[in-house]
N, C-alpha and C. Protein backbone atom coordinates (compact mmCIF):
# COMPACT_ATOMS: atom_id res chain seq x y z
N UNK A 1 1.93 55.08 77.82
CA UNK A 1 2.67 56.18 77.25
C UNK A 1 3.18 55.75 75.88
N UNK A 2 2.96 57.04 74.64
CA UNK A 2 3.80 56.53 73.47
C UNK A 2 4.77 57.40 73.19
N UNK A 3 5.51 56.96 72.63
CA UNK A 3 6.87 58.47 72.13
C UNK A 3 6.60 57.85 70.26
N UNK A 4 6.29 59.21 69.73
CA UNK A 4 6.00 59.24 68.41
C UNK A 4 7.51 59.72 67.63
N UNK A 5 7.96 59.07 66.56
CA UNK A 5 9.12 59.44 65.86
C UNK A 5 8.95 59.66 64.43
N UNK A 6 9.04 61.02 64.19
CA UNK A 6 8.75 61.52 62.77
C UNK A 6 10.04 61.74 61.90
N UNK A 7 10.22 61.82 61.04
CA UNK A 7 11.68 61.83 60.31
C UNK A 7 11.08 62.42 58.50
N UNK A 8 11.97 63.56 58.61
CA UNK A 8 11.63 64.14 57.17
C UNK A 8 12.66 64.67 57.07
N UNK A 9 12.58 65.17 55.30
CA UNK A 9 13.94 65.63 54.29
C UNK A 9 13.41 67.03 54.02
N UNK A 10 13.76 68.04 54.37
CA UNK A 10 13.21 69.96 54.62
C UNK A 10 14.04 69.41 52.93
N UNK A 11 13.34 70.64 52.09
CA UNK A 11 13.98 71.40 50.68
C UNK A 11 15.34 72.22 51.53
N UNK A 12 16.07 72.28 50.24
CA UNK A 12 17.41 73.54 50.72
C UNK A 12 17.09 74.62 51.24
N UNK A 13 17.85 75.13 52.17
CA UNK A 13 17.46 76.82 52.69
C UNK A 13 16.23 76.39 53.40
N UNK A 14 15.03 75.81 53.69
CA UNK A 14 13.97 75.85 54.36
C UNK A 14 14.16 75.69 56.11
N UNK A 15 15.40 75.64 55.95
CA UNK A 15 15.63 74.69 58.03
C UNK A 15 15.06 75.74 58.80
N UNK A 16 15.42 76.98 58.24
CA UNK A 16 14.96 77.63 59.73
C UNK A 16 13.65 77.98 59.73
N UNK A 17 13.13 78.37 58.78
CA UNK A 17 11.48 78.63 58.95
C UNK A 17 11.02 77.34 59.64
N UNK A 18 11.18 76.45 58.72
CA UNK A 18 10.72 74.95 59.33
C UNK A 18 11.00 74.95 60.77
N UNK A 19 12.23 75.10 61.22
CA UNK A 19 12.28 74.83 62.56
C UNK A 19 12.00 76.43 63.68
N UNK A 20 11.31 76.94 63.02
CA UNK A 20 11.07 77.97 63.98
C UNK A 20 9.12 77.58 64.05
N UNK A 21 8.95 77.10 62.87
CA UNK A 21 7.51 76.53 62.15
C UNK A 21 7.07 75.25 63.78
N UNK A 22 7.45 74.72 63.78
CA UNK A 22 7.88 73.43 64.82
C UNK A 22 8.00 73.80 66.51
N UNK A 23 8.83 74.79 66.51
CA UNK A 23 9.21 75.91 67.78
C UNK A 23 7.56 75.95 68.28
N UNK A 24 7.04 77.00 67.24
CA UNK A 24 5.77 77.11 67.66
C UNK A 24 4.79 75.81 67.40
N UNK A 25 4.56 74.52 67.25
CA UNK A 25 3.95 73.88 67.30
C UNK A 25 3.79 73.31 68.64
N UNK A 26 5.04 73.15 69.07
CA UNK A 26 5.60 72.25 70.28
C UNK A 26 5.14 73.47 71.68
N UNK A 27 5.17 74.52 71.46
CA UNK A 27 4.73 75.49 72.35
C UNK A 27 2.94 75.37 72.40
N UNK A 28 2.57 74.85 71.00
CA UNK A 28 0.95 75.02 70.99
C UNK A 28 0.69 73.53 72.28
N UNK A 29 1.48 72.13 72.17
CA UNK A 29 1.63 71.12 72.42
C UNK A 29 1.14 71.37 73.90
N UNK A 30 2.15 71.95 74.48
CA UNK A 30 2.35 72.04 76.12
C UNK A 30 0.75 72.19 76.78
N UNK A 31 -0.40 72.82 76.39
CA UNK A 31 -1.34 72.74 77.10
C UNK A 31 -2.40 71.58 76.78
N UNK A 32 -1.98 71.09 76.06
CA UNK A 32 -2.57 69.89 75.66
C UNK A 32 -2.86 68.87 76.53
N UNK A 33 -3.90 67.99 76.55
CA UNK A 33 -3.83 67.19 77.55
C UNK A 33 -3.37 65.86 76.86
N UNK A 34 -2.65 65.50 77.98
CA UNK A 34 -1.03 64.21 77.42
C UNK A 34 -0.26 64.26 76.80
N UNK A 35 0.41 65.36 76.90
CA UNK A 35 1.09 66.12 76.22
C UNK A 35 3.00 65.85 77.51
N UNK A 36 3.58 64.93 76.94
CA UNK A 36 4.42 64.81 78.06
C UNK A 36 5.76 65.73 77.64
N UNK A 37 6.60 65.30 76.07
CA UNK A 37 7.71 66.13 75.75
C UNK A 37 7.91 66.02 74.52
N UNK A 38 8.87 66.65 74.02
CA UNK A 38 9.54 66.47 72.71
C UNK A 38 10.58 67.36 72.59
N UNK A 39 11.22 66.44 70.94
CA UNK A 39 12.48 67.49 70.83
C UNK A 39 12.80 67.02 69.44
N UNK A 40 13.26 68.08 68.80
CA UNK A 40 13.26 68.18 67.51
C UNK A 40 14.66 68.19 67.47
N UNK A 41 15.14 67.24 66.31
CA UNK A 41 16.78 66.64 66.06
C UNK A 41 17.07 67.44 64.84
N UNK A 42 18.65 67.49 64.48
CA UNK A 42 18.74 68.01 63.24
C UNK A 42 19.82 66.58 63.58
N UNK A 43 19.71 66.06 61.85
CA UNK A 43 21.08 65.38 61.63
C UNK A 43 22.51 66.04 61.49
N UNK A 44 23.83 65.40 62.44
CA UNK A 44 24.75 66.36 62.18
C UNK A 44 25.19 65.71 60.94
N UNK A 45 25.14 64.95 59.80
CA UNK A 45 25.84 64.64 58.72
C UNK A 45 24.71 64.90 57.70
N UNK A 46 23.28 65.48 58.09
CA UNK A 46 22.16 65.75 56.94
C UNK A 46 22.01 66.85 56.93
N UNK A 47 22.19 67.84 57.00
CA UNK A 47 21.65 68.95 57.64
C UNK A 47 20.05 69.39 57.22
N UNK A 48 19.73 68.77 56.17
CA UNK A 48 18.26 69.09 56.22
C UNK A 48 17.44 67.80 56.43
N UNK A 49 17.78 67.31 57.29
CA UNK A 49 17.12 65.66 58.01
C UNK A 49 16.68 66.20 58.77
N UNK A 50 15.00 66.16 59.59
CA UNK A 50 14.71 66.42 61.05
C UNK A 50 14.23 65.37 61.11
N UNK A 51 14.37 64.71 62.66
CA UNK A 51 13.78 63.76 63.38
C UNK A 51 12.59 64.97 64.25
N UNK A 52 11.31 63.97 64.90
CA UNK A 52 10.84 65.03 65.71
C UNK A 52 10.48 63.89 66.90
N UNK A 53 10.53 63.68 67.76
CA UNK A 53 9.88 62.60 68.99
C UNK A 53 9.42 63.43 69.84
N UNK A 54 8.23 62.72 69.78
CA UNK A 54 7.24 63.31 70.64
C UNK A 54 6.29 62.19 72.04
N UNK A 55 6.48 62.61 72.58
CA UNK A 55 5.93 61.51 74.43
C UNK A 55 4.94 61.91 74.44
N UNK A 56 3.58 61.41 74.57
CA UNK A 56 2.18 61.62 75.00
C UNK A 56 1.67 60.16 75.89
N UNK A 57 0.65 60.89 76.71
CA UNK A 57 -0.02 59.78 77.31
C UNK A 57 -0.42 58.39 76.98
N UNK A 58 -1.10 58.79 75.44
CA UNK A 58 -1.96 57.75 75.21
C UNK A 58 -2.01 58.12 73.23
N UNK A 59 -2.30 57.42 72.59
CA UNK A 59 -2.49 57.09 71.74
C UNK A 59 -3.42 58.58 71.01
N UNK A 60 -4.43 58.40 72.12
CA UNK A 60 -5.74 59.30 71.46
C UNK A 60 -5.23 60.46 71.78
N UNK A 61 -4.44 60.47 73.03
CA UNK A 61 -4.50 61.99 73.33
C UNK A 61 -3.39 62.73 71.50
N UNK A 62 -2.38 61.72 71.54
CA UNK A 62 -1.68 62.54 70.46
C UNK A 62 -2.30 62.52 69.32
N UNK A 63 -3.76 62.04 68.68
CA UNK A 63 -4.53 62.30 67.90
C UNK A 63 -5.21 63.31 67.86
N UNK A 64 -5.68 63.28 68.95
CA UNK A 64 -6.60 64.52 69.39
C UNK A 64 -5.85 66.36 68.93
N UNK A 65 -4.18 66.19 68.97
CA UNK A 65 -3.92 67.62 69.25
C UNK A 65 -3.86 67.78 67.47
N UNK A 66 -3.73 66.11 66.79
CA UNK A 66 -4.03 66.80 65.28
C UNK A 66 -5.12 66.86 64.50
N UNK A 67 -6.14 67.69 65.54
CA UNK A 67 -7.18 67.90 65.44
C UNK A 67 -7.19 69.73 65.56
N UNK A 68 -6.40 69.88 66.63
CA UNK A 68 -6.18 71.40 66.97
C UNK A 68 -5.95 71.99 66.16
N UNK A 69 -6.80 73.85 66.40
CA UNK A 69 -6.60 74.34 65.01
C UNK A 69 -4.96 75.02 64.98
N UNK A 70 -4.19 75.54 65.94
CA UNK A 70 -2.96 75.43 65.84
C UNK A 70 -2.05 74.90 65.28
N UNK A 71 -2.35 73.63 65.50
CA UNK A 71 -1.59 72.19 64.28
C UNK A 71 -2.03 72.25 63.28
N UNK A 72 -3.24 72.45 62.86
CA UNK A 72 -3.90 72.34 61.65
C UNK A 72 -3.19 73.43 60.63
N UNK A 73 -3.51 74.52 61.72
CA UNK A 73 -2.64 76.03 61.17
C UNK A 73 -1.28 75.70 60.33
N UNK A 74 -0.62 75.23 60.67
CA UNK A 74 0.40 75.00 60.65
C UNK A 74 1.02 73.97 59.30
N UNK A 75 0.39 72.88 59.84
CA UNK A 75 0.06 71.94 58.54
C UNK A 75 0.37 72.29 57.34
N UNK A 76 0.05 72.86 56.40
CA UNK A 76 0.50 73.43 55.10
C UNK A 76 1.33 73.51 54.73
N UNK A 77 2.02 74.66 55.73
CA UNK A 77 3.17 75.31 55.10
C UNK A 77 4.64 74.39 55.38
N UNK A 78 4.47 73.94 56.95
CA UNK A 78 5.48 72.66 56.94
C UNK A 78 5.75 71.96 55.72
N UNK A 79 4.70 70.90 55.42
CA UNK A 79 4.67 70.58 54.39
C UNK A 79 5.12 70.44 52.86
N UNK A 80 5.15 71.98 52.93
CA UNK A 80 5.59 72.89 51.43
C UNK A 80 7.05 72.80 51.97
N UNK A 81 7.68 72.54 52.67
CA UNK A 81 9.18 73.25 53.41
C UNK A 81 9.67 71.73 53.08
N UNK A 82 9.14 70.80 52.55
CA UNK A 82 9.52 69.10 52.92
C UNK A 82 9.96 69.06 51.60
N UNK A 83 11.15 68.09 51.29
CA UNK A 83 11.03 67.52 49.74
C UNK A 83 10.88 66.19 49.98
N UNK A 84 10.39 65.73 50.82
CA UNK A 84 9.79 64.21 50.75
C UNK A 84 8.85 64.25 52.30
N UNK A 85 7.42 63.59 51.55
CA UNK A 85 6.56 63.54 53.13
C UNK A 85 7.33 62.31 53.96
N UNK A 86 6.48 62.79 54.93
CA UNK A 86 7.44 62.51 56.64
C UNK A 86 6.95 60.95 56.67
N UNK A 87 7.70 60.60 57.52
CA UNK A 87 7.36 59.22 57.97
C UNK A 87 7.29 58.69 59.76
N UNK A 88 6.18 58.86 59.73
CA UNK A 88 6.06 58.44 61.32
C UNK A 88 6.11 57.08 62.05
N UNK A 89 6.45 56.67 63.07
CA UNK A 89 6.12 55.63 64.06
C UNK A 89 5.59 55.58 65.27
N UNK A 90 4.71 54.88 65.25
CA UNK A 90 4.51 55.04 66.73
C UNK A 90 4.85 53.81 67.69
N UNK A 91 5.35 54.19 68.87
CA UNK A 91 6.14 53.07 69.85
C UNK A 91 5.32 53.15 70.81
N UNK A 92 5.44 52.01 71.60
CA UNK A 92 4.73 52.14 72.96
C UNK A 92 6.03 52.16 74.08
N UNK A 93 6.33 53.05 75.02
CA UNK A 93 7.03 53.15 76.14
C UNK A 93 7.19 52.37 76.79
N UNK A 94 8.55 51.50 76.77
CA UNK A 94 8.50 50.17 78.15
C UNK A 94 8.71 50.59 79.22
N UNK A 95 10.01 51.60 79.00
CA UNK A 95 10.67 52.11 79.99
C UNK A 95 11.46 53.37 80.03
N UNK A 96 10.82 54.17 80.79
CA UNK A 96 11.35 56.15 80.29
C UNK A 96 12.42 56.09 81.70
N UNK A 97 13.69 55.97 81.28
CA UNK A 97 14.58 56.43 82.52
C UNK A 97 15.86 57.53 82.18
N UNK A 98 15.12 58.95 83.19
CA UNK A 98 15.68 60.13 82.57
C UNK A 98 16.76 60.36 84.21
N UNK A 99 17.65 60.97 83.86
CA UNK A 99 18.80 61.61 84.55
C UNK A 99 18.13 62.60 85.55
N UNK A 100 18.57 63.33 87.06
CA UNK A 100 18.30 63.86 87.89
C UNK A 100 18.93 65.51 87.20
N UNK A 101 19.90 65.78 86.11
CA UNK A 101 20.38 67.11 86.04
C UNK A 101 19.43 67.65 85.31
């Protein structure tokens, strides 16, 4: 399992398209295969900082969905909404321990 961590600086005024932009990405995500979770952060002292972490199976599988034309779709205009490109990591999962609520 990897959990992917993206971190970008949106232009002024862009948050909500952007994050409605994202809304629907993460909805394209779900039928994906290895497709485990995510969740999109806002900084409370940045306000146009997003983090995005994303859990997939395997390496390839989260390659594979940026291949999809959904993501692809999408691609552009995110982009244009950024005043600095994103910066990703990828981690490998030692240990995922989530709460029963």
């Amino acid at each position: 399992m990897i959990t992917v961590v993206s971190t970008m600086q949106l232009e002024s005024n862009s948050e909500n398209e952007w994050d409605q932009l994202l809304r629907e990405r993460f909805k394209s995500a779900h039928d994906k295969a290895g497709w485990i979770s995510g969740q999109l952060l806002a900084s409370a002292g940045a306000p146009s900082t997003r983090v995005i972490i994303g859990t997939w199976r395997s390496r390839s599988d989260w390659e594979a969905w940026h291949e999809d034309p959904a993501f692809l779709a999408s691609r552009t205009r995110l982009g244009e909404l950024q005043s600095v490109d994103h910066q990703t990591v990828l981690y490998d999962v030692i240990e995922d321990a989530q709460g029963t609520n």
